[in-house]
PDB file of N, CA and C in Angstrom:
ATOM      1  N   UNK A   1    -151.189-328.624  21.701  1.00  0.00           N
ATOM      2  CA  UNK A   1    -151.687-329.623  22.623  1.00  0.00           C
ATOM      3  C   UNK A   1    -152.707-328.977  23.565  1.00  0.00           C
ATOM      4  N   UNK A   2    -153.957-329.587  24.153  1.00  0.00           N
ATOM      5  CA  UNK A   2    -155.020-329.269  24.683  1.00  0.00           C
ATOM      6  C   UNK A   2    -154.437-328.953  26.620  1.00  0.00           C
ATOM      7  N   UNK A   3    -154.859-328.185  27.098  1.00  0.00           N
ATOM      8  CA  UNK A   3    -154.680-328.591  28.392  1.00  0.00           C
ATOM      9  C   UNK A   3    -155.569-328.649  28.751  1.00  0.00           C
ATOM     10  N   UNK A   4    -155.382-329.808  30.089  1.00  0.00           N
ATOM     11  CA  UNK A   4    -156.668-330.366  30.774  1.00  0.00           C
ATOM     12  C   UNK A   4    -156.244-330.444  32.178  1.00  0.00           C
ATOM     13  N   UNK A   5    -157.472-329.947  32.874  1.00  0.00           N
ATOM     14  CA  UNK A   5    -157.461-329.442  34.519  1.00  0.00           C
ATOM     15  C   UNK A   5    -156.976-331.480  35.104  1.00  0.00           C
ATOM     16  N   UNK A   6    -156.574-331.113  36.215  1.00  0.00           N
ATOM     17  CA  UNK A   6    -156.055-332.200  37.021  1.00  0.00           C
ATOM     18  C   UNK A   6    -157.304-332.903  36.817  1.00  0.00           C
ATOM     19  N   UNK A   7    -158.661-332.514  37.382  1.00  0.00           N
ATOM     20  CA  UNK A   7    -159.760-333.205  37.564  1.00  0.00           C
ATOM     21  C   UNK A   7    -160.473-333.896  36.259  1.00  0.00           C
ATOM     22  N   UNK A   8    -159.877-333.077  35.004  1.00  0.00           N
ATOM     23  CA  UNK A   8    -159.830-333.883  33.645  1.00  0.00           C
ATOM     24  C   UNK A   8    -159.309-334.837  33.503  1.00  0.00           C
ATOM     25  N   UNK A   9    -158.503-334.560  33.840  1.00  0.00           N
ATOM     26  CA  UNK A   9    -156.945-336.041  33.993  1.00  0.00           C
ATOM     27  C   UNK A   9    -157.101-337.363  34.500  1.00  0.00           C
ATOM     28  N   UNK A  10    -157.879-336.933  35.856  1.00  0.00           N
ATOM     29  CA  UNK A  10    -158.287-338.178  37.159  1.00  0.00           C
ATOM     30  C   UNK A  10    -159.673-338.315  35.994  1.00  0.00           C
ATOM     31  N   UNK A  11    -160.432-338.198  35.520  1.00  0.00           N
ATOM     32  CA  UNK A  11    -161.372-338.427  35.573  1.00  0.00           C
ATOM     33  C   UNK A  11    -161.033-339.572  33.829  1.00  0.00           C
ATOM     34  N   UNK A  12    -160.257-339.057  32.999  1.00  0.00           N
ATOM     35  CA  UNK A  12    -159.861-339.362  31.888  1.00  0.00           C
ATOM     36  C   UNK A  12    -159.283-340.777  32.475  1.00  0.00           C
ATOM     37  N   UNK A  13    -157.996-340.941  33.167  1.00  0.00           N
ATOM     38  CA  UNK A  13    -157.611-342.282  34.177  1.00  0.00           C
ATOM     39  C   UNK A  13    -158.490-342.563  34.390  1.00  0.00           C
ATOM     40  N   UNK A  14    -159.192-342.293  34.830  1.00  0.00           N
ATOM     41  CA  UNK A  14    -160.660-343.644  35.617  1.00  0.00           C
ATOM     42  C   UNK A  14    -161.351-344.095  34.542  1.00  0.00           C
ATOM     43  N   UNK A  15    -161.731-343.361  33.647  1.00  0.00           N
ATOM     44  CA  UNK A  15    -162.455-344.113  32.563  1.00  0.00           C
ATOM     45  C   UNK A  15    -161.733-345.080  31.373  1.00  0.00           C
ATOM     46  N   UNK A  16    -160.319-344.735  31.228  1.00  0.00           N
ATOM     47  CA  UNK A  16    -159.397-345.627  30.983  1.00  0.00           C
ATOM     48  C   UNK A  16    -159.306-347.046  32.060  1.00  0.00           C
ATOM     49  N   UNK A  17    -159.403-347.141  33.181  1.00  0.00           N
ATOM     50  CA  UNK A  17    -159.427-348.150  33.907  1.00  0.00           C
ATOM     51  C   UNK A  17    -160.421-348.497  33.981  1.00  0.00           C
ATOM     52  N   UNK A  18    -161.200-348.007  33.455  1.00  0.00           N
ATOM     53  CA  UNK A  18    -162.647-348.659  33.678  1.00  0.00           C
ATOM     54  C   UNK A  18    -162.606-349.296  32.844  1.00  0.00           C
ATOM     55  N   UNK A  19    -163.036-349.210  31.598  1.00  0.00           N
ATOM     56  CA  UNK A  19    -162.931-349.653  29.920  1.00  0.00           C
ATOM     57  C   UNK A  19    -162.413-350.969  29.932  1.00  0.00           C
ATOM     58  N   UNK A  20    -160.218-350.241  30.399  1.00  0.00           N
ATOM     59  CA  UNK A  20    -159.989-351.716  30.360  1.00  0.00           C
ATOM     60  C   UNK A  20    -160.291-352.962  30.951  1.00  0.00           C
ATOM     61  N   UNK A  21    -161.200-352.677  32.290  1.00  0.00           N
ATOM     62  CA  UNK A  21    -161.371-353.676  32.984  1.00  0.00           C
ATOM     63  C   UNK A  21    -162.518-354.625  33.049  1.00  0.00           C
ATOM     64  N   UNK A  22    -163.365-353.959  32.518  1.00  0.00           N
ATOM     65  CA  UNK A  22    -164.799-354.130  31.359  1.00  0.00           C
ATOM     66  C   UNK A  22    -164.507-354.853  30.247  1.00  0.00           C
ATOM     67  N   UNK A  23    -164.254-354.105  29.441  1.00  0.00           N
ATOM     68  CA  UNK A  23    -164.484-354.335  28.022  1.00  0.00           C
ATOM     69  C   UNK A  23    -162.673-355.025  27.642  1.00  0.00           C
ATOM     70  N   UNK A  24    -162.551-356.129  26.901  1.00  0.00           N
ATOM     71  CA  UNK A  24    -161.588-356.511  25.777  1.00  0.00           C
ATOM     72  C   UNK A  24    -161.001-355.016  24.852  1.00  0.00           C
ATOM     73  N   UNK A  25    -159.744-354.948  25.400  1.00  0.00           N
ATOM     74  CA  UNK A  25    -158.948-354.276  24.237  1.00  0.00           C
ATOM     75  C   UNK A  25    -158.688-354.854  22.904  1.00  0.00           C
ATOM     76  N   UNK A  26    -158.840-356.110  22.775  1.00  0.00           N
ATOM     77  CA  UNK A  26    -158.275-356.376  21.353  1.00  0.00           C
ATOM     78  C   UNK A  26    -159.817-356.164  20.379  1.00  0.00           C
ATOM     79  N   UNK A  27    -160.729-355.865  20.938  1.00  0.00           N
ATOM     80  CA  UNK A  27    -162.144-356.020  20.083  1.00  0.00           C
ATOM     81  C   UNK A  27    -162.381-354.148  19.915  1.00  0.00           C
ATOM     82  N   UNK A  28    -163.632-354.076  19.406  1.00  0.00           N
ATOM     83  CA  UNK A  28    -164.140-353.125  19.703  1.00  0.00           C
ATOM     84  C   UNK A  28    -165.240-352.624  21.009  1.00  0.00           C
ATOM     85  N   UNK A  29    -164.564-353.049  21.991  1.00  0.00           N
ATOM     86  CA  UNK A  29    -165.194-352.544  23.069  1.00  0.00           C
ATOM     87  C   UNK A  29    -166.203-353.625  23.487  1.00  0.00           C
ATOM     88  N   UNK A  30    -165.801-354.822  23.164  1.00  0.00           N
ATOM     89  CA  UNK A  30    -166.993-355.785  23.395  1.00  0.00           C
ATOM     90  C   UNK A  30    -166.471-356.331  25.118  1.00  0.00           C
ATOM     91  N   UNK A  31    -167.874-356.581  25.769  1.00  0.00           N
ATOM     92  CA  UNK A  31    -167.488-357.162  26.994  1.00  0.00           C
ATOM     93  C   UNK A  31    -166.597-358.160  26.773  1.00  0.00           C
ATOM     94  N   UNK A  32    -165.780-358.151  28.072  1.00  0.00           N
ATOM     95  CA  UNK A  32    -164.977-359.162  28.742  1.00  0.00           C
ATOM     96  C   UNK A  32    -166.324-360.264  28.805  1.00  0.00           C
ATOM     97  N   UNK A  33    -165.681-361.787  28.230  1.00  0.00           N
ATOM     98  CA  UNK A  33    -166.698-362.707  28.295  1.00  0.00           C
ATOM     99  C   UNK A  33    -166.890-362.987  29.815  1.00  0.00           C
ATOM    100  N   UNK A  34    -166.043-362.850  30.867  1.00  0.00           N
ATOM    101  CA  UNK A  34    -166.586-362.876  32.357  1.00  0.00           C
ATOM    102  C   UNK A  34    -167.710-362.107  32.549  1.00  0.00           C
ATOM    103  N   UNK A  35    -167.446-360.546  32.310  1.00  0.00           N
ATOM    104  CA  UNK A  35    -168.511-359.637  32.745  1.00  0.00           C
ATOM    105  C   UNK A  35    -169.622-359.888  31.534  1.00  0.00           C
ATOM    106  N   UNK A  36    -169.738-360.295  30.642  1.00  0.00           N
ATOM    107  CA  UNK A  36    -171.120-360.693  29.972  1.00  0.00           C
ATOM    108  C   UNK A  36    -171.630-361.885  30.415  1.00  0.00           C
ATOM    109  N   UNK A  37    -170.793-362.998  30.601  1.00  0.00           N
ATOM    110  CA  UNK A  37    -171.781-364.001  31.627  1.00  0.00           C
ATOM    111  C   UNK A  37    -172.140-363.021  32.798  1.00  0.00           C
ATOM    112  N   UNK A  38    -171.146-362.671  33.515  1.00  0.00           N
ATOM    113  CA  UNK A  38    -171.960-361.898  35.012  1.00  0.00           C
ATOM    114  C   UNK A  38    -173.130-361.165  34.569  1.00  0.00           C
ATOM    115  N   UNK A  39    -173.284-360.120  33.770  1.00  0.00           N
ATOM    116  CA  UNK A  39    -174.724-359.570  33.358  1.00  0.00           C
ATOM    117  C   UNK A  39    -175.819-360.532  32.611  1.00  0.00           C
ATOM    118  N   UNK A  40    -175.466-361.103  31.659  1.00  0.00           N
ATOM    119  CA  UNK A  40    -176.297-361.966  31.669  1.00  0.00           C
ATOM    120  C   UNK A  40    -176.975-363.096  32.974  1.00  0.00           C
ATOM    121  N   UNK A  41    -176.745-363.396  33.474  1.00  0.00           N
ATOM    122  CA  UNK A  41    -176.984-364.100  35.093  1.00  0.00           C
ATOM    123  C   UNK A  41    -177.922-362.882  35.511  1.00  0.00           C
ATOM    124  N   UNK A  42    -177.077-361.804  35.984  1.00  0.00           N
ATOM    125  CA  UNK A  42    -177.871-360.760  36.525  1.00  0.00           C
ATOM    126  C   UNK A  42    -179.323-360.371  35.833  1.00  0.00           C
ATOM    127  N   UNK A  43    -179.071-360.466  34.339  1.00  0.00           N
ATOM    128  CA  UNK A  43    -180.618-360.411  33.578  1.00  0.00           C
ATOM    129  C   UNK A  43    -181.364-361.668  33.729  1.00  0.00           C
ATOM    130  N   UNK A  44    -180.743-363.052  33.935  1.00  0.00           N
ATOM    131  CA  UNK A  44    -181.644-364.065  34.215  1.00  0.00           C
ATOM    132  C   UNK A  44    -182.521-363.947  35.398  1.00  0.00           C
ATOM    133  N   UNK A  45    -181.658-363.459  36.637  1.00  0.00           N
ATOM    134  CA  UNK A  45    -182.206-363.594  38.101  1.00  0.00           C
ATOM    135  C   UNK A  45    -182.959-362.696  38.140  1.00  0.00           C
ATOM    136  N   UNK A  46    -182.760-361.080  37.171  1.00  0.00           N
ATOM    137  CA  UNK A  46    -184.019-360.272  37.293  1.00  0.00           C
ATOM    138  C   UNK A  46    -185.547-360.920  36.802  1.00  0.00           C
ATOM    139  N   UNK A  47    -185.243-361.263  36.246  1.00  0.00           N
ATOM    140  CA  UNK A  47    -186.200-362.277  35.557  1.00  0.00           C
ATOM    141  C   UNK A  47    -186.819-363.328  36.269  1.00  0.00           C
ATOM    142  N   UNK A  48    -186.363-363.731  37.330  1.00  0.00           N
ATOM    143  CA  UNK A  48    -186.382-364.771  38.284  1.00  0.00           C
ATOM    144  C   UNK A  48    -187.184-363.958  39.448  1.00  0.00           C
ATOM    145  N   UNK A  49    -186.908-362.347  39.256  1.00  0.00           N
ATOM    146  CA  UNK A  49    -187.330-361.436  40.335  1.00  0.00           C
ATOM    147  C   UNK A  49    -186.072-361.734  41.666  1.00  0.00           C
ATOM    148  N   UNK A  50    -184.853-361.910  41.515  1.00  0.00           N
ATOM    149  CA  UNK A  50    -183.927-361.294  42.376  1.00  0.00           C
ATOM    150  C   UNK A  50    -183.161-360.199  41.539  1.00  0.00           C
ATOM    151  N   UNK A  51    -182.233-359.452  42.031  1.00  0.00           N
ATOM    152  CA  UNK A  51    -182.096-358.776  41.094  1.00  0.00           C
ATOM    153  C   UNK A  51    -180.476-358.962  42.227  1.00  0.00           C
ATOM    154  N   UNK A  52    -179.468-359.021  41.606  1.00  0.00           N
ATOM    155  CA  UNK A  52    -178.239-358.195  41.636  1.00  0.00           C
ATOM    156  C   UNK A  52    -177.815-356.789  42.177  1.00  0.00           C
ATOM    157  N   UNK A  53    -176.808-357.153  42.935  1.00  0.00           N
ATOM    158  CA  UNK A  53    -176.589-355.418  43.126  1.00  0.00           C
ATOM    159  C   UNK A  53    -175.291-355.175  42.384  1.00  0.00           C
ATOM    160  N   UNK A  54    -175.344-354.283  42.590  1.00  0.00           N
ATOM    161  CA  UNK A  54    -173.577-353.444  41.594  1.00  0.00           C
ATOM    162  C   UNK A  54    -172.697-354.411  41.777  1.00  0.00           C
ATOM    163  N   UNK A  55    -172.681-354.307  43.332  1.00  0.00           N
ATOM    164  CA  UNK A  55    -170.858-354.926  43.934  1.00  0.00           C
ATOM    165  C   UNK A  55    -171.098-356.589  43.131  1.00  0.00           C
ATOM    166  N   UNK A  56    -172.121-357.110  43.643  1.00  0.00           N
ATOM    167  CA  UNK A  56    -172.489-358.331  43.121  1.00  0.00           C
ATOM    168  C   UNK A  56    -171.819-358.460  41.339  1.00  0.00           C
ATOM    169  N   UNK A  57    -172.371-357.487  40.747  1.00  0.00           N
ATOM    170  CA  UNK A  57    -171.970-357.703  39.077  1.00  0.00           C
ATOM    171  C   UNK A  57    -170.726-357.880  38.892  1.00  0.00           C
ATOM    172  N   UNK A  58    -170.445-356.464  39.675  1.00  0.00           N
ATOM    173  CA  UNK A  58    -169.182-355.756  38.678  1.00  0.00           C
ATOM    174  C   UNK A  58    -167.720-356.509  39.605  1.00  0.00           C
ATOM    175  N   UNK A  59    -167.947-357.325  40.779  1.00  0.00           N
ATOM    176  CA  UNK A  59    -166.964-357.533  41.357  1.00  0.00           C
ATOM    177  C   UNK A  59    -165.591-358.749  40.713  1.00  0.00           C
TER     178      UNK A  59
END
C-alpha cells in the first residue's frame, strides 16, 4: 500500500468532494444538470458581456 503525506490526503478529500458535488456519480463524470444550466447561463451572459463570478456559478 502507497503512503501518502496528510497534505495528500486533505487534498485527495477535497477533490473527492469536489467531483461529487459537480459532476453525477452514476455517469461518467458528466455535469450535475444544475451546474450545466448554471454554466451554460454564465456562457450566455458572457455573451451578453456580463460575465459571472465564481461564487455566482458554483454556488
Amino acid at each position: 500500500m502507497k503512503n501518502f503525506s496528510l497534505e495528500e490526503e486533505t487534498l485527495r478529500r477535497i477533490l473527492k468532494e469536489v467531483l461529487e458535488e459537480f459532476f453525477d456519480p452514476e455517469t461518467s463524470l458528466e455535469l450535475r444538470p444544475e451546474m450545466e444550466e448554471k454554466l451554460r447561463q454564465s456562457l450566455k451572459e458572457k455573451q451578453e458581456c456580463r460575465l459571472l463570478s465564481f461564487e455566482e456559478v458554483f454556488k
